[in-house]
Protein backbone atom coordinates (compact mmCIF):
# COMPACT_ATOMS: atom_id res chain seq x y z
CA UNK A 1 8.86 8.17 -18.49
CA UNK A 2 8.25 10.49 -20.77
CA UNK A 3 10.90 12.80 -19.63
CA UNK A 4 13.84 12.28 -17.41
CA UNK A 5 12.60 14.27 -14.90
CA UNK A 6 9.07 13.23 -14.29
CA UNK A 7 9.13 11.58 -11.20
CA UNK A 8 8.90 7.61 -10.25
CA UNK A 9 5.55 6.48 -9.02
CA UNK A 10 4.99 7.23 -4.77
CA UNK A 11 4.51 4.67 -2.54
CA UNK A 12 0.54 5.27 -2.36
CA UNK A 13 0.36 4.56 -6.12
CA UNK A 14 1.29 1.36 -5.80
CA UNK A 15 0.13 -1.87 -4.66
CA UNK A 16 2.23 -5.21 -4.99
CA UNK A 17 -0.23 -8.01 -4.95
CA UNK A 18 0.79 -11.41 -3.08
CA UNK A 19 -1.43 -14.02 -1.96
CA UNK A 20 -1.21 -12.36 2.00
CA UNK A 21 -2.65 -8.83 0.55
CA UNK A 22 -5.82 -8.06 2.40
CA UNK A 23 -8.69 -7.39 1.38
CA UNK A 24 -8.05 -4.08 3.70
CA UNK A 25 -5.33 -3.19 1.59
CA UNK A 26 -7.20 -3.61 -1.40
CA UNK A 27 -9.87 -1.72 -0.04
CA UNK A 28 -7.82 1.14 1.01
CA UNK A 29 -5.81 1.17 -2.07
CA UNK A 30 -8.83 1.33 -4.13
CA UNK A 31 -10.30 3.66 -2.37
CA UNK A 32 -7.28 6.49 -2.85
CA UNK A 33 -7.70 5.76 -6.39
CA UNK A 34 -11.56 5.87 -7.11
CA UNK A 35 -12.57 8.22 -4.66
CA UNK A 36 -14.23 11.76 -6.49
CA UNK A 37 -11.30 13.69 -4.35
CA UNK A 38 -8.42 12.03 -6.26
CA UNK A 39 -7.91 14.20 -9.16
CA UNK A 40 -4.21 14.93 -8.76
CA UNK A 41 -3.24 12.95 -12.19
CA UNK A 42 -1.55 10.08 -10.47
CA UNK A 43 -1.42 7.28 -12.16
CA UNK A 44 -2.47 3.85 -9.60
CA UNK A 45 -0.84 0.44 -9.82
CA UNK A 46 -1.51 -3.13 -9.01
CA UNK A 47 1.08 -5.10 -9.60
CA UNK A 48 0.60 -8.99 -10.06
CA UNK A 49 -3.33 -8.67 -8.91
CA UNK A 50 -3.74 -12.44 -10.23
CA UNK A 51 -1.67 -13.22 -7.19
CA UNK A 52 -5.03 -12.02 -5.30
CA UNK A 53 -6.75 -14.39 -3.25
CA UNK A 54 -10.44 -15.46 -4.48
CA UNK A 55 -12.40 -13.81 -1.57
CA UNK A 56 -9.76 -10.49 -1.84
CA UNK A 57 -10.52 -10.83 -5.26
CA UNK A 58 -13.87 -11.32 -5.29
CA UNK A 59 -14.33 -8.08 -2.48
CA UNK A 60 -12.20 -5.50 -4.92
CA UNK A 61 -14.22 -5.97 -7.78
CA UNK A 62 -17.36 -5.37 -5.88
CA UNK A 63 -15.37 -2.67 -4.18
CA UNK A 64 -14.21 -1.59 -7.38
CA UNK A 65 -18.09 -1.40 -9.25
CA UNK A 66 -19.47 0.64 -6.42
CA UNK A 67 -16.93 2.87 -6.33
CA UNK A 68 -16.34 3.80 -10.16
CA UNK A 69 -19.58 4.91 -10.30
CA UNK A 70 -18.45 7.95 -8.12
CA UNK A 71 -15.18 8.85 -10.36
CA UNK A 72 -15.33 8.64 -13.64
CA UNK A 73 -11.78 10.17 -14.81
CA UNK A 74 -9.74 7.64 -12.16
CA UNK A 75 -6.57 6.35 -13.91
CA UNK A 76 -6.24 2.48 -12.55
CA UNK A 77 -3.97 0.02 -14.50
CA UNK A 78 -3.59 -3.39 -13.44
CA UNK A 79 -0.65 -5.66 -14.10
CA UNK A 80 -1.39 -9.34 -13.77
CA UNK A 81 1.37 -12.23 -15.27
CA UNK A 82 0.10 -13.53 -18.50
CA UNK A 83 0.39 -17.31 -17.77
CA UNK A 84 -2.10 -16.35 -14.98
CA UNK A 85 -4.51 -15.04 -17.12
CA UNK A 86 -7.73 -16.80 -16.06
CA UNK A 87 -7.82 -16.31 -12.24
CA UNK A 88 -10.01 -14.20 -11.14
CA UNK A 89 -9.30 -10.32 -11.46
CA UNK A 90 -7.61 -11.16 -15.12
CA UNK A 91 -10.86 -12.45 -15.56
CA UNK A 92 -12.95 -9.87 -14.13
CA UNK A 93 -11.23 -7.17 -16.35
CA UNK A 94 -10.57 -8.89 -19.06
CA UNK A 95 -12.61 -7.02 -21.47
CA UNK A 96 -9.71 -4.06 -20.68
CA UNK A 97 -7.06 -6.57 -21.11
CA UNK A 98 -3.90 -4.79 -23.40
CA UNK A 99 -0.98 -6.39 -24.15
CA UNK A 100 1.96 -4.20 -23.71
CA UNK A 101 5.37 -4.82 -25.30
CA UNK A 102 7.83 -1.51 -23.86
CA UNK A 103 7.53 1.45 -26.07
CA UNK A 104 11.32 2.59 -25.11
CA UNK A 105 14.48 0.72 -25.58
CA UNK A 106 16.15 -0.95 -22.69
CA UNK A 107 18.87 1.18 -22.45
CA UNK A 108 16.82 4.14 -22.26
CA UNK A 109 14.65 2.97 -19.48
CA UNK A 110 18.04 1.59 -17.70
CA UNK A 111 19.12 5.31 -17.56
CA UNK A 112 16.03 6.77 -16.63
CA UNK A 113 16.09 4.39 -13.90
CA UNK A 114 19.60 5.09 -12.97
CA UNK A 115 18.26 9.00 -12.77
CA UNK A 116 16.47 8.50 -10.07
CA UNK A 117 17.91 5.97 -8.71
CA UNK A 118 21.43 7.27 -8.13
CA UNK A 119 22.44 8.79 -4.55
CA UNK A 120 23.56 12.34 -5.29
CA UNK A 121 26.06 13.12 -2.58
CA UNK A 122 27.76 9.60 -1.38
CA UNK A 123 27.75 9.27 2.09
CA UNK A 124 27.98 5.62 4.40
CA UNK A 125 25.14 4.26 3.08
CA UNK A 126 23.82 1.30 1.78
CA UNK A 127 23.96 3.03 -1.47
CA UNK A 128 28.18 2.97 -1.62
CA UNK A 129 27.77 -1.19 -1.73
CA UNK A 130 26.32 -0.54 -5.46
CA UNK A 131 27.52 0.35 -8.31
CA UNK A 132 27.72 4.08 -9.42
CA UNK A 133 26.13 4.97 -5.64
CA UNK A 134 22.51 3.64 -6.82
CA UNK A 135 20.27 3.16 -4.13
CA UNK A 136 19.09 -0.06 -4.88
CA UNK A 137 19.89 -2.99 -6.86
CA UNK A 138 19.51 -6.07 -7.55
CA UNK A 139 21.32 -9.57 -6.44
CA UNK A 140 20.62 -13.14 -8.19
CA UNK A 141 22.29 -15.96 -8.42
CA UNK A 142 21.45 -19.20 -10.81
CA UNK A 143 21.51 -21.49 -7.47
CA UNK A 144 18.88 -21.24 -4.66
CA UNK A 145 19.84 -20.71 -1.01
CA UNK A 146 23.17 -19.06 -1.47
CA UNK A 147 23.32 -15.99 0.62
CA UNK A 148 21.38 -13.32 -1.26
């Protein structure tokens, strides 16, 4: 996010973690990101990896020691909720562990999300239902069940 124009991370960069992830996934995931090839400067992502499964878990950090041996210069950064800190991959890593507060202001990261985010010639897409012809957006409501 350092400038408005470098891009948002691709879909192979990125891995959101729920307790269904394979260990396949992990595996394959891991795998992009480790592998001596993989020198192309992207950055990899697992989101919520504390949602992990023990025996996923357990097979992506032996996964994860064989292959690091092979790369050294990978760039891997693991996000895990805090109030899950001691399951197992928060564990594992934990000698890594940084807590991040965001560097930029809200409004700043709203816009450079709105950058690449907005639909540049409006068509009939999904993107007209939100506002300022963004692709994607977000709908909550305070009570459970009611149409999202």
């Amino acid at each position: 996010m350092n400038s408005p124009n470098q891009p948002l991370p691709a879909f192979d960069e990125v891995l959101l973690c729920t307790p269904q992830t394979t260990a396949e996934q992990v595996r394959l995931f891991l795998r992009r990101c480790l592998s001596p090839c993989s020198r192309d400067g992207k950055i990899y992502t697992m989101l919520y990896a504390d949602e992990l499964s023990y025996d996923v878990s357990c097979r992506a950090e032996e996964l994860f020691q064989h292959l690091q041996h092979y790369n050294s210069t990978y760039r891997l950064v693991i996000l895990c909720n805090c109030e899950r800190e001691h399951s197992y991959i928060p564990s594992v890593f934990s000698q890594y562990k940084v807590h991040m507060i965001p560097q930029r202001p809200l409004a700043e990261i709203q816009q450079y999300l709105q950058h690449h985010y907005r639909v540049a010639q409006p068509s009939s897409s999904a993107a007209s239902v939100f506002k300022d012809n963004m692709c994607v957006g977000i709908v909550s409501s305070k009570r459970a069940g009611v149409g999202k």
